[in-house]
Protein backbone atom coordinates (compact mmCIF):
# COMPACT_ATOMS: atom_id res chain seq x y z
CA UNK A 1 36.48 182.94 114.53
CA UNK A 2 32.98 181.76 113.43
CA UNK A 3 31.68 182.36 109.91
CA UNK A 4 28.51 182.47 108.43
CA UNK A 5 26.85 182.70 104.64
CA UNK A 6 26.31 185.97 104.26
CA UNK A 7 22.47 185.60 102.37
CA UNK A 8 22.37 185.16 99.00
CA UNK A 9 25.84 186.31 97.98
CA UNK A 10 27.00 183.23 98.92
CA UNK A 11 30.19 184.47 100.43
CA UNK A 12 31.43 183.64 104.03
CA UNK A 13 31.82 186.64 106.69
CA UNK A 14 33.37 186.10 110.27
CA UNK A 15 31.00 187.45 112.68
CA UNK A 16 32.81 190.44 113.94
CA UNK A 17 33.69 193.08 111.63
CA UNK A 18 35.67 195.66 111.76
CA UNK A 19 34.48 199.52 111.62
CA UNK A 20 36.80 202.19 110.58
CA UNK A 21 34.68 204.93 112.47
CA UNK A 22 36.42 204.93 115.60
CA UNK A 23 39.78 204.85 115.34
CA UNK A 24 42.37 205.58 117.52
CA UNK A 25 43.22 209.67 116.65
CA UNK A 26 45.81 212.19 117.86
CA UNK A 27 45.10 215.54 119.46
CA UNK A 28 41.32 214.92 119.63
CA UNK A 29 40.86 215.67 116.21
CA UNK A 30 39.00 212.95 113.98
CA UNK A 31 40.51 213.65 110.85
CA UNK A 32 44.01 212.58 112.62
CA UNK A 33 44.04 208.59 112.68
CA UNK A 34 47.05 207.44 114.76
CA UNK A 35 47.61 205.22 112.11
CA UNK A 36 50.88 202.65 113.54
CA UNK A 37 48.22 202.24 116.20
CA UNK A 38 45.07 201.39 113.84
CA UNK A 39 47.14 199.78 111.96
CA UNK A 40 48.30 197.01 113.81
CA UNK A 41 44.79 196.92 115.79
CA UNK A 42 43.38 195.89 112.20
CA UNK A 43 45.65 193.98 110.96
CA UNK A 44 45.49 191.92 114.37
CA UNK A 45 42.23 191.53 113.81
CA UNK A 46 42.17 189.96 110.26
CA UNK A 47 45.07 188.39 111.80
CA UNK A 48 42.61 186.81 114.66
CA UNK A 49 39.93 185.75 111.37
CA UNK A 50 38.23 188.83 111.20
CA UNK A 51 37.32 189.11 107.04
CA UNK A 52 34.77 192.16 107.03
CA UNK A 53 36.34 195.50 107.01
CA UNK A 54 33.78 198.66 107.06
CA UNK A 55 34.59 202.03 106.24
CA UNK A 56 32.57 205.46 104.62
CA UNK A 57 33.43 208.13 102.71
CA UNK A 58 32.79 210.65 105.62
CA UNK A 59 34.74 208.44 108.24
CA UNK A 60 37.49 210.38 109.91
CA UNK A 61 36.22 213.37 107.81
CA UNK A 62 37.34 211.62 104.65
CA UNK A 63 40.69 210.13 106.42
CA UNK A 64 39.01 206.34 106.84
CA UNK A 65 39.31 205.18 103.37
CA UNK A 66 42.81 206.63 101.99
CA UNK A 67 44.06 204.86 105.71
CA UNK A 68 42.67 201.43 104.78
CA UNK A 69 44.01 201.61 101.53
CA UNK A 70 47.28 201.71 103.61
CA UNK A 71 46.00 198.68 106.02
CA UNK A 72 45.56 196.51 102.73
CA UNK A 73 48.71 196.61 101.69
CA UNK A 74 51.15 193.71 101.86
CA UNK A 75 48.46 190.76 100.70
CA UNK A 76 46.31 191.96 103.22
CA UNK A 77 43.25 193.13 100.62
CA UNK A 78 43.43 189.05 99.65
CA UNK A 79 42.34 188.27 103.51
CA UNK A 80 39.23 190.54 103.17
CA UNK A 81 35.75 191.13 102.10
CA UNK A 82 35.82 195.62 101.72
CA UNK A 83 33.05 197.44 102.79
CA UNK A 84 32.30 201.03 102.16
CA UNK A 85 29.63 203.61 101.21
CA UNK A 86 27.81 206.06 98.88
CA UNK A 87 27.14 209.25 100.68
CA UNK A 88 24.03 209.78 99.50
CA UNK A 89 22.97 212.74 100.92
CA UNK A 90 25.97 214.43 98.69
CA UNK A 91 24.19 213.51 95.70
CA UNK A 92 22.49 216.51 93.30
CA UNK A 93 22.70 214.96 90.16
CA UNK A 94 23.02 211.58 87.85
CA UNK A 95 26.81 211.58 87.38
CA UNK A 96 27.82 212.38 91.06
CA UNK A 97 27.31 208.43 92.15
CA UNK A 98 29.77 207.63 89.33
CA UNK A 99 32.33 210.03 90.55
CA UNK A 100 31.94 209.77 93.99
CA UNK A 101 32.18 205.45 93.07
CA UNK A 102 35.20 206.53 91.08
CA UNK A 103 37.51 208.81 93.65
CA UNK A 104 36.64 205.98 96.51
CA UNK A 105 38.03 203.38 94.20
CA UNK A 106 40.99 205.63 94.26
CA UNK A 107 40.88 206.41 97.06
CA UNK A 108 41.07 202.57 98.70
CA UNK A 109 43.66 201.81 95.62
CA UNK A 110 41.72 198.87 94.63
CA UNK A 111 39.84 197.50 91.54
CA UNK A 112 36.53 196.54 92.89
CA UNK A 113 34.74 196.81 96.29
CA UNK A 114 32.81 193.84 97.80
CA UNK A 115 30.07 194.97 99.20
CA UNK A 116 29.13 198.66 97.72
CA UNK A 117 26.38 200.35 100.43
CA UNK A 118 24.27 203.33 99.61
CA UNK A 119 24.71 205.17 103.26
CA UNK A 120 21.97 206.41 105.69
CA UNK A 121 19.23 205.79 103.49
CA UNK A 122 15.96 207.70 104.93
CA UNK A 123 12.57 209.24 103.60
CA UNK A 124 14.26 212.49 102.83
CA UNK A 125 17.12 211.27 100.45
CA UNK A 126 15.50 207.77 99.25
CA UNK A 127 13.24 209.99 96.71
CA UNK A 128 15.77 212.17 95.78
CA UNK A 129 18.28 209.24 94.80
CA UNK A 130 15.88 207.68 92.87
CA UNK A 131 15.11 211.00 90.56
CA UNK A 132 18.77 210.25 90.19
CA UNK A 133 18.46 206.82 88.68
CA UNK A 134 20.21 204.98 91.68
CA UNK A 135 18.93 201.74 90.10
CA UNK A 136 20.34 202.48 87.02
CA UNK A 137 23.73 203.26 88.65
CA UNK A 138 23.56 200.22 90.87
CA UNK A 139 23.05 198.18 88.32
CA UNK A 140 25.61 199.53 85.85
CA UNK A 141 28.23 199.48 89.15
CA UNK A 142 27.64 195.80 89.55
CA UNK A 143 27.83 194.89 85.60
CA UNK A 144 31.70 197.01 85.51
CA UNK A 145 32.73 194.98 88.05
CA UNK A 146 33.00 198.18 90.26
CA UNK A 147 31.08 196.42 92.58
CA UNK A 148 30.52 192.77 93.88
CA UNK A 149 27.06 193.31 95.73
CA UNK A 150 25.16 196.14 96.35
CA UNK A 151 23.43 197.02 99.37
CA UNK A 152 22.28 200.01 101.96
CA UNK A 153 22.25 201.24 105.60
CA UNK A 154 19.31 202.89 107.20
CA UNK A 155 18.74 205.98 109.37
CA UNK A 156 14.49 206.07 109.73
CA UNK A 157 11.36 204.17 110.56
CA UNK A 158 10.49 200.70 109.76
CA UNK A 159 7.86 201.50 106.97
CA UNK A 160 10.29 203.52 104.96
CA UNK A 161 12.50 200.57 105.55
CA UNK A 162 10.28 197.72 104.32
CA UNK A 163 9.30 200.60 100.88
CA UNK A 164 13.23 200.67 100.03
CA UNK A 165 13.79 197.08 100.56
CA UNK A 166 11.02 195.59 98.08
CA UNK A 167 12.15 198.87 95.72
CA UNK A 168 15.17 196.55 94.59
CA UNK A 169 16.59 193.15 94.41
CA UNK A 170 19.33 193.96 97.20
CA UNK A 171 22.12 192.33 98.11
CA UNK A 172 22.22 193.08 101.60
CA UNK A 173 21.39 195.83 104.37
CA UNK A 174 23.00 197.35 107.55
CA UNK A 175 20.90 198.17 110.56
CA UNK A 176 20.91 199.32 113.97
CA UNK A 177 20.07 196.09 116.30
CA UNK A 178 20.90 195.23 119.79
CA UNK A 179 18.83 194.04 123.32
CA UNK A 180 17.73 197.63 123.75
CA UNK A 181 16.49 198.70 120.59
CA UNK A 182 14.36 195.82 119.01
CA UNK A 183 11.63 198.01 118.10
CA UNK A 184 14.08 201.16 116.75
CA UNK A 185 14.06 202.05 112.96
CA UNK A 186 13.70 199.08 111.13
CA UNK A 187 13.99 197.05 114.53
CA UNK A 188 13.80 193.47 115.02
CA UNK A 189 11.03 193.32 112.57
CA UNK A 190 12.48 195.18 109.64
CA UNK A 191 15.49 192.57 110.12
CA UNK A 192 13.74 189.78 109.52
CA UNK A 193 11.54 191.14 106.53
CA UNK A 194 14.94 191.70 104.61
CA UNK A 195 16.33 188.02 106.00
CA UNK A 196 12.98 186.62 104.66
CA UNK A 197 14.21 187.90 101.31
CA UNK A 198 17.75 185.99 101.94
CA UNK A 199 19.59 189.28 102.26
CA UNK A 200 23.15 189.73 104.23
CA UNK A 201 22.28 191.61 107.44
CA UNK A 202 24.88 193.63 109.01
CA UNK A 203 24.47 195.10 112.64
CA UNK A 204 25.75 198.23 113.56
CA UNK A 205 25.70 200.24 116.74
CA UNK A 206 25.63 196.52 119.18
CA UNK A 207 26.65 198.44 121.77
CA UNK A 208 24.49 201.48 121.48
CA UNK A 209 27.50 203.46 120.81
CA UNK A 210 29.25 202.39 124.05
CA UNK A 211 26.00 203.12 126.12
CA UNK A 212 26.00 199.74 126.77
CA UNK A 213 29.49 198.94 128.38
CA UNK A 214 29.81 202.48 129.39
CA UNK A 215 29.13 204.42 132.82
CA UNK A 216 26.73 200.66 133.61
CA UNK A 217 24.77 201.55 136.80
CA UNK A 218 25.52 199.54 140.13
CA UNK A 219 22.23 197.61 139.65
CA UNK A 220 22.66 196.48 135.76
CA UNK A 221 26.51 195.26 136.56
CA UNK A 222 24.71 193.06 139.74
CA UNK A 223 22.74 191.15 137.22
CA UNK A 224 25.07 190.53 134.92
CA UNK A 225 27.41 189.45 137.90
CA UNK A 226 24.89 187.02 138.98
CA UNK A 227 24.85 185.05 135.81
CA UNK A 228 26.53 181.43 136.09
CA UNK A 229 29.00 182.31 132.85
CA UNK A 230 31.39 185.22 133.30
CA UNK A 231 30.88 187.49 130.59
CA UNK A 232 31.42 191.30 129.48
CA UNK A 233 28.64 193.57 129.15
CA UNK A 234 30.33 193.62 125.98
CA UNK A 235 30.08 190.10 124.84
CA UNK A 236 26.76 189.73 126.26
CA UNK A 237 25.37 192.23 123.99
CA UNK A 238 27.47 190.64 120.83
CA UNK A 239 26.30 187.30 122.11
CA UNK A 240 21.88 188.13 122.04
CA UNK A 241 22.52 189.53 118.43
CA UNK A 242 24.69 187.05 116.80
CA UNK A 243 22.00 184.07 118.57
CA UNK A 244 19.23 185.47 116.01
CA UNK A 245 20.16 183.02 113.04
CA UNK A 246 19.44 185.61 110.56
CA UNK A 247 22.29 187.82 111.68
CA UNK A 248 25.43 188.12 109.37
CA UNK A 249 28.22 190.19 111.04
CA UNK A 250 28.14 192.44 113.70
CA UNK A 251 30.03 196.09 113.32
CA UNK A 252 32.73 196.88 115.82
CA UNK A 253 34.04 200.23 116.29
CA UNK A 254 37.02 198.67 118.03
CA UNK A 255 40.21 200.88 119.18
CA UNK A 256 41.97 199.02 121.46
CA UNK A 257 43.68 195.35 121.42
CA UNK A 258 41.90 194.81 124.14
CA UNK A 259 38.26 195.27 122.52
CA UNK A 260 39.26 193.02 119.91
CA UNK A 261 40.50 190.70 122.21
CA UNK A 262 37.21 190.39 123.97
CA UNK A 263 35.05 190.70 120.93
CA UNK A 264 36.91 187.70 119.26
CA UNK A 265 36.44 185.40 121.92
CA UNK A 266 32.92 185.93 121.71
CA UNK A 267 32.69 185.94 118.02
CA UNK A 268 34.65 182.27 118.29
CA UNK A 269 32.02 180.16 120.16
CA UNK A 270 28.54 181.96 119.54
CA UNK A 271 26.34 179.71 117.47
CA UNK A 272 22.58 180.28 116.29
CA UNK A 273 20.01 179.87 118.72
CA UNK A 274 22.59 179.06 121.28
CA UNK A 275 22.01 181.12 124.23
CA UNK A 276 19.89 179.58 127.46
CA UNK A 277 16.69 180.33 128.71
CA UNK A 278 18.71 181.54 131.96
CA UNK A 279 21.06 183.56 129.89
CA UNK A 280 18.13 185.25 127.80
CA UNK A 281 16.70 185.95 130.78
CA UNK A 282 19.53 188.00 132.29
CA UNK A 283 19.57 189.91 129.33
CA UNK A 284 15.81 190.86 129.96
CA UNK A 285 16.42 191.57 133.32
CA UNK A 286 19.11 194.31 132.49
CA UNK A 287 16.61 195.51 129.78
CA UNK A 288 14.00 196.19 132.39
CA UNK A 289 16.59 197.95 134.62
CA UNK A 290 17.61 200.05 131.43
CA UNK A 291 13.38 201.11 130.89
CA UNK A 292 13.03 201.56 134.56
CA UNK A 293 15.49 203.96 133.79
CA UNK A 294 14.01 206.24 131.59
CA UNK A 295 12.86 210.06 132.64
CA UNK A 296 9.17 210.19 130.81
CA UNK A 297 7.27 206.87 129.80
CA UNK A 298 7.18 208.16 125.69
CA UNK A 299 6.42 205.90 123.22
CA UNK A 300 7.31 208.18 120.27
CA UNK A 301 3.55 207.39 119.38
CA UNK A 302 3.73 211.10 118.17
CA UNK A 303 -0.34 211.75 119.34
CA UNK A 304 1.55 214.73 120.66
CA UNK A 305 2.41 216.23 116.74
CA UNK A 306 2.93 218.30 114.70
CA UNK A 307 3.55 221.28 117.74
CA UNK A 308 1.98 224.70 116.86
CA UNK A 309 5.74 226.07 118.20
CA UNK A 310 7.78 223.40 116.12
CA UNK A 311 9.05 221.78 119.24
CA UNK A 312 9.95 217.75 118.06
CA UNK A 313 8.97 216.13 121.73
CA UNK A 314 9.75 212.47 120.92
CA UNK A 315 13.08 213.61 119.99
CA UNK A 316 13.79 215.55 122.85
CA UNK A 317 12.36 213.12 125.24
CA UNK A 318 14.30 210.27 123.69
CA UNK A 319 17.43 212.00 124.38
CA UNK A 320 16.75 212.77 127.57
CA UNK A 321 15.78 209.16 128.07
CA UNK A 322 18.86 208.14 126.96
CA UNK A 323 20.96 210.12 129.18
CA UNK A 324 19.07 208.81 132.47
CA UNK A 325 19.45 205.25 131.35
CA UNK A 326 22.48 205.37 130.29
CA UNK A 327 24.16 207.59 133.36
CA UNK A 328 25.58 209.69 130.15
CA UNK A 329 24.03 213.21 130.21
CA UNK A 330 27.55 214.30 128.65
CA UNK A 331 27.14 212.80 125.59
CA UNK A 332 23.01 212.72 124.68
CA UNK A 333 23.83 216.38 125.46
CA UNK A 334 26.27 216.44 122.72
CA UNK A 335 23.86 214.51 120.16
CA UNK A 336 21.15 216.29 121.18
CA UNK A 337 22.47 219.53 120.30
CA UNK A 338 23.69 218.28 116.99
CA UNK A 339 20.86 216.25 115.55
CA UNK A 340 18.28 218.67 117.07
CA UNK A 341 17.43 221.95 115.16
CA UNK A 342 17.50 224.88 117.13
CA UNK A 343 13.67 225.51 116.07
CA UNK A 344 12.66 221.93 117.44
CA UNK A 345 14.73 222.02 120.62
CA UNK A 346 12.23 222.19 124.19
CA UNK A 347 13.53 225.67 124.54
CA UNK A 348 10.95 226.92 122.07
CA UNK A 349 7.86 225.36 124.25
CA UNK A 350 5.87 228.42 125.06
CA UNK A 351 3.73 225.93 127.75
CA UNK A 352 0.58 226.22 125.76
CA UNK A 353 -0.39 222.60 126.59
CA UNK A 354 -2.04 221.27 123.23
CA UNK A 355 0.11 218.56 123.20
CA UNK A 356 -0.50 217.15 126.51
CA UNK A 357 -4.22 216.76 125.34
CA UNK A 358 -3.86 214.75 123.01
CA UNK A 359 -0.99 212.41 124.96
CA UNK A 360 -2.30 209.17 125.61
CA UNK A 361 0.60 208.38 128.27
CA UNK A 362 -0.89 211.37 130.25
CA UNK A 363 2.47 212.48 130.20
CA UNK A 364 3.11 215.95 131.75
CA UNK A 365 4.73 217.56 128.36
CA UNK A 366 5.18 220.93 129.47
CA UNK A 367 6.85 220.20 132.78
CA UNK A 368 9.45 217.08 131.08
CA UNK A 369 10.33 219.90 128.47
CA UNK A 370 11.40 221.97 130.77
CA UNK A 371 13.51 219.26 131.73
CA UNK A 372 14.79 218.61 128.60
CA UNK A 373 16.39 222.36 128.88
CA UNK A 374 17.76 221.65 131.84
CA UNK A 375 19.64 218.45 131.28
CA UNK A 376 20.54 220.41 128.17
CA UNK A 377 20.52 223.95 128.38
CA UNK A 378 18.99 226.10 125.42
């Protein structure tokens, strides 16, 4: 296992880390961690180097953090750098943070946490949190000794993310990164404003949520065949993240020995700055598959907003997009029908064409709506 300084904390994280989101369960039901089976896949893995352990108050529907207080046990916490999160949108007034701090502590049966997130920080709850004196709280967290550094994830576009991240001196942040979605909430670009301030950077989602190393279509599985190294689709798409120098630790939701297996190997000989011109460019190749791929050529540009009907058609298309380059209409269905309100789904299009004027694409709206529906009913 590799490590690296994690920015100006000074301390020293292994590469992969390990995310309590996606644990192995029982029955199908989420809040029912198999836990002999997590347990020993985490505990292999700190085992195998890994020193990052990630978990959330909503994880497992609240099950996540009571079960790694379980995985600590037996001089375990003393191998590990903890990781877990304010829920921020649960916050309504000034002494909820406290609390909420409090019951994790509890709740993870330790004294301090290392590195103390504020979770899925966006342009709807960022104001709201600060009416709440989050800087105060932060601040008074860190001088207890509640908390070792403070940092946040992010769920939204790159301006609110450069706002937040010159709003305080932060520790750290967690974003979304990987070959296919450089340009994607904060993006490739939003990274390196917050490494240019010498904060940790944490990747999550490397694999797109699986989408990735899932369902990969006959042509994208030639290319990476063709390469001169064998590799996963798996470690490839570790590998191009952890090669940016400014990248920290990658989050794995790993459920299987297996996974961690693979992911370790790659996480044990991946330098900065160390991948080929031939291998970058058989990642690039497999990224133009991907956007050859997609149903309608959107750019989210949003020309096309607000609609008169309250239909949101980036966020329709992307999803749609997502299942046809991804071969996964199953489970874009399944987001799309939980992070899309029934008032901005494409069902509500009433075909009265004002967006397509204003498209600069030229992009047939009406008809790729009706798409949309299709792929994903009403």
């Amino acid at each position: 296992m590799l490590y690296r300084k994690f920015g100006k904390t000074g301390e020293k994280v292994s590469l992969l880390g390990f995310g309590a989101m996606r644990l192995p369960i029982i029955d199908k039901d989420e809040s029912k961690i198999n836990e002999p089976e997590a347990m020993e896949q985490i505990r292999y893995a700190i085992d195998n180097g890994v020193n990052y352990i990630d978990t959330a108050y909503p994880y497992h529907y609240g099950a996540s953090e009571p079960f790694v207080a379980k995985v600590l046990k037996d001089g375990y916490r003393e191998k590990v750098k903890l990781a877990t999160k304010l829920p921020s949108w649960l916050i309504e007034k000034e002494d909820d943070m406290e609390k909420i701090l409090d019951e994790q502590l509890q709740r993870l049966e330790v004294d301090y946490i290392d590195f103390y997130l504020i979770h899925a920080l966006n342009a709807t709850n960022w104001p709201n949190l600060k009416k709440h004196n989050i800087f105060k709280f932060m601040e008074n967290a860190k001088a207890s000794g509640k908390i070792k550094h403070i940092g946040f994830s992010f769920h939204d576009e790159l301006p609110v993310f450069k706002e937040i991240v010159d709003a305080f001196d932060w520790d750290f942040c967690q974003v979304q990164y990987n070959f296919m979605d450089e340009n994607y909430q904060a993006g490739l670009e939003g990274l390196e404003y917050a490494a240019a301030k010498n904060m940790g950077i944490v990747v999550m989602e490397p694999l797109r949520g699986g989408s990735l190393v899932n369902n990969i279509p006959d042509d994208v599985q030639e290319i990476w065949d063709s390469a001169e190294i064998d590799r996963s689709p798996a470690q490839w798409s570790l590998k191009y993240i952890w090669n940016h120098p400014s990248v920290h630790v990658i989050l794995s939701g790993m459920n299987a020995i297996e996974q961690i297996d693979e992911n370790i190997a790659a996480a044990s000989d991946t330098m900065p700055n160390s991948l080929t011109k031939k291998e970058l460019s058989i990642i690039n190749k497999v990224k133009k598959i991907y956007i050859n791929r997609t149903a309608v050529n959107c750019t989210a540009c949003k020309y096309c907003m607000p609609c008169p009907f309250g239909v949101n058609i980036p966020e329709c298309f992307k999803f749609l997009n997502n299942s046809s380059m991804y071969q996964d209409v199953a489970g874009q269905k399944r987001v799309y029908n939980l992070l899309v309100k029934p008032e901005n789904r494409a069902s509500i299009c009433t075909q009265c064409g004002v967006c397509e004027s204003k498209c600069p694409q030229n992009i047939p709206i009406r008809d790729m709506l009706k798409k949309v529906v299709e792929v994903f009913g009403e």
